[in-house]
Protein backbone atom coordinates (compact mmCIF):
# COMPACT_ATOMS: atom_id res chain seq x y z
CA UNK A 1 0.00 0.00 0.00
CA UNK A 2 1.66 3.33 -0.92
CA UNK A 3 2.48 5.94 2.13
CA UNK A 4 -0.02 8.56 2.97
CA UNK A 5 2.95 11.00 1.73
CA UNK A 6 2.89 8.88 -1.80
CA UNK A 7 1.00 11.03 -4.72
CA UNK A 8 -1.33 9.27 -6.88
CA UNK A 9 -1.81 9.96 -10.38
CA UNK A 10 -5.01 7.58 -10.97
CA UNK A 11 -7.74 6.94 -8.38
CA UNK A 12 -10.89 5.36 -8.61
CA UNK A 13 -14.25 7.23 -7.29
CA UNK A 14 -16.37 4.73 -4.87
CA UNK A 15 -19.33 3.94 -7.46
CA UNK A 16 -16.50 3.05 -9.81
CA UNK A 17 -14.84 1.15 -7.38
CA UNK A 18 -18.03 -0.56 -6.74
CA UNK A 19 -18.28 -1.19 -10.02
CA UNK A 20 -15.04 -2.99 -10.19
CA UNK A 21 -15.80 -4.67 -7.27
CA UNK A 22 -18.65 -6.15 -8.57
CA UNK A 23 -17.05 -7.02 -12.54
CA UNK A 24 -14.08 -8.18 -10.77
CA UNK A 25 -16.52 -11.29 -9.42
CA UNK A 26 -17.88 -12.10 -12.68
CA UNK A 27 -14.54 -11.74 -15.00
CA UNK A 28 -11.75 -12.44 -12.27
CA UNK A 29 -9.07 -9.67 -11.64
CA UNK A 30 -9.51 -6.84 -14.21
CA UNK A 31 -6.86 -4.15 -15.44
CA UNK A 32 -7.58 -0.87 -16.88
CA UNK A 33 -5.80 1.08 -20.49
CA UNK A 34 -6.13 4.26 -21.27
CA UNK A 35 -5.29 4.93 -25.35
CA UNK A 36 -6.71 8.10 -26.24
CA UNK A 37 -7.50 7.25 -29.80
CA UNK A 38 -10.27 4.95 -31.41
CA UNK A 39 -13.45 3.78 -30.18
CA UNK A 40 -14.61 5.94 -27.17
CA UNK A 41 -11.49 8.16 -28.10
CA UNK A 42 -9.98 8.92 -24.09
CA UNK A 43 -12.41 6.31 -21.93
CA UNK A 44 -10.67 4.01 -20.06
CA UNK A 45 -11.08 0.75 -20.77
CA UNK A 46 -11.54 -1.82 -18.44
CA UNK A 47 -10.19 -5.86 -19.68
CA UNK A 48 -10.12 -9.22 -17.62
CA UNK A 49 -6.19 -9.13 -16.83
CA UNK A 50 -4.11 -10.70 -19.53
CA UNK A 51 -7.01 -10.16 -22.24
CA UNK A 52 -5.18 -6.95 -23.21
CA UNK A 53 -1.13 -6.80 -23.91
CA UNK A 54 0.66 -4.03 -22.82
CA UNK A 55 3.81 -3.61 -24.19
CA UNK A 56 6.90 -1.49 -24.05
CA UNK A 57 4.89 2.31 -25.43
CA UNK A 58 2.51 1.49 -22.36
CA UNK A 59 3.27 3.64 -18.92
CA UNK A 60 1.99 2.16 -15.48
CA UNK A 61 0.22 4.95 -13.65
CA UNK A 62 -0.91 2.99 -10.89
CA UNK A 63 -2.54 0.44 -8.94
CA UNK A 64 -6.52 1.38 -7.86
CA UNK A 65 -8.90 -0.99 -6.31
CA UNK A 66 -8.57 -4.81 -6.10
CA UNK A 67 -4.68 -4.44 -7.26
CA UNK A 68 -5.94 -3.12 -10.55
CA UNK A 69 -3.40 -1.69 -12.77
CA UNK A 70 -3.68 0.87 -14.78
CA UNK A 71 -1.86 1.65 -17.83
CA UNK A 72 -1.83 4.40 -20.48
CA UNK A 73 0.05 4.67 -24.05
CA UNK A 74 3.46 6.71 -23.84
CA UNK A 75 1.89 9.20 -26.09
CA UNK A 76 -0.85 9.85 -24.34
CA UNK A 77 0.87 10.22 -21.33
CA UNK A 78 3.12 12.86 -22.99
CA UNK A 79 0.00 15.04 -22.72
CA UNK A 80 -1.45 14.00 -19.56
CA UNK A 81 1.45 13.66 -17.77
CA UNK A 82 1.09 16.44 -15.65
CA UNK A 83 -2.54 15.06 -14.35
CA UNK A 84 -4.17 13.64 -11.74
CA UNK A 85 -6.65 11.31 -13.46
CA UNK A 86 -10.00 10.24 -11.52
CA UNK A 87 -11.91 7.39 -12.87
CA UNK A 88 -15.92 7.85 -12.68
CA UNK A 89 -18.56 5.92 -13.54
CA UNK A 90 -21.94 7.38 -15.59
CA UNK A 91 -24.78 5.94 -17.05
CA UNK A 92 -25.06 5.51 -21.13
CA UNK A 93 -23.01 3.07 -23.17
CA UNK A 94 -19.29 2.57 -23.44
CA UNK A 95 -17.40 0.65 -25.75
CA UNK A 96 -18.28 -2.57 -26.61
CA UNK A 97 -14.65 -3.69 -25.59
CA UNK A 98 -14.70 -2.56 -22.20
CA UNK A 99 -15.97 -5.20 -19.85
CA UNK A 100 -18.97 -2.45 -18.22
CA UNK A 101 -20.59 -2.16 -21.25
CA UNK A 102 -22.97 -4.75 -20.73
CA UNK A 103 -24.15 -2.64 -17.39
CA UNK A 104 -25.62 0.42 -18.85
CA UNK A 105 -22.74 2.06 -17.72
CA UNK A 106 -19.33 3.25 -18.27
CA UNK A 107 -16.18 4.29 -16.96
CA UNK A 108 -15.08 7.77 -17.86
CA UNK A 109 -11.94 10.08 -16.76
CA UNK A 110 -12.08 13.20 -14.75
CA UNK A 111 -8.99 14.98 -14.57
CA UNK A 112 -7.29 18.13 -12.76
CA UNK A 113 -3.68 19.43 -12.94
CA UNK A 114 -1.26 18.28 -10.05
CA UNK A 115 -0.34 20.71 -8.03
CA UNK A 116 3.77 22.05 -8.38
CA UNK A 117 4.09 19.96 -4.15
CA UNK A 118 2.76 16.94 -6.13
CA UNK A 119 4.57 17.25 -9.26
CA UNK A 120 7.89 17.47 -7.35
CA UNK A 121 6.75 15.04 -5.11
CA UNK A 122 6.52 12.91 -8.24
CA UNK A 123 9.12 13.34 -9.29
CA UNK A 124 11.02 10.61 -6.82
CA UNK A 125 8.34 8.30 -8.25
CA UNK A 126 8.13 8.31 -11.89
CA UNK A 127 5.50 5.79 -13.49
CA UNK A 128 6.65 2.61 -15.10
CA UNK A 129 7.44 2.47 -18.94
CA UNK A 130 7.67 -1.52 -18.90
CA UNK A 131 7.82 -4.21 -21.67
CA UNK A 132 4.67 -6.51 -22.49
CA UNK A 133 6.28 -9.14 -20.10
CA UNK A 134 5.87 -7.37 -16.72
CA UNK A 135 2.73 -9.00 -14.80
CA UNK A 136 0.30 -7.58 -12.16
């Protein structure tokens, strides 16, 4: 568990956390990847763990609920990089790749600039660039 000092650059609200909870049961530990290009263009998309490979261009941000990583492309976190990104949950219909979609719901991003104490802060703690072997 990280420090109460550690800054976070992805968090999960509680009805998405909930969520997970709950589509965790059904499809078994889950993982979360953040593109920013096709199909519901900057949604986060949540996969059964494994189901999706992350390679070398993907960036760790963190770990939210359940051990749940989540990852974004290196080029999307070139322009985000300097976020704090907070996962939501809304009715309406996301993509059909995303494991919620079948709910009625889906997951969206909520974001807000880190503050210059967090950004240096983070600065100790830069996310993880990894290759498509790393496992979590």
């Amino acid at each position: 568990m990280p420090g109460a000092d550690r800054v976070q650059r992805v968090e999960l609200t509680e009805p998405a956390a909930a969520l997970l909870r709950r589509l965790a049961a059904l499809h078994g530990p889950l993982m979360f990847h953040q593109s920013g290009g096709c199909c519901d263009g900057s949604a986060p998309m949540c996969y059964p763990r494994g189901e999706f490979r992350v390679g070398g261009q993907d960036v760790l941000l963190g770990v939210v609920d359940l051990d749940t990583p989540f990852w974004m492309s290196a080029d999307q976190y070139a322009y985000w990089q300097h976020t704090h990104l907070t996962v939501d949950v809304v009715p309406g219909r996301g993509s059909g790749f995303s494991v919620e979609a079948p709910e009625g719901v889906r997951f969206l991003i909520r974001s807000r600039l880190l503050t210059e104490a967090e950004l240096a802060r983070l600065e100790d703690n830069p996310p993880l660039t990894t290759g498509a072997d790393l496992e979590l």
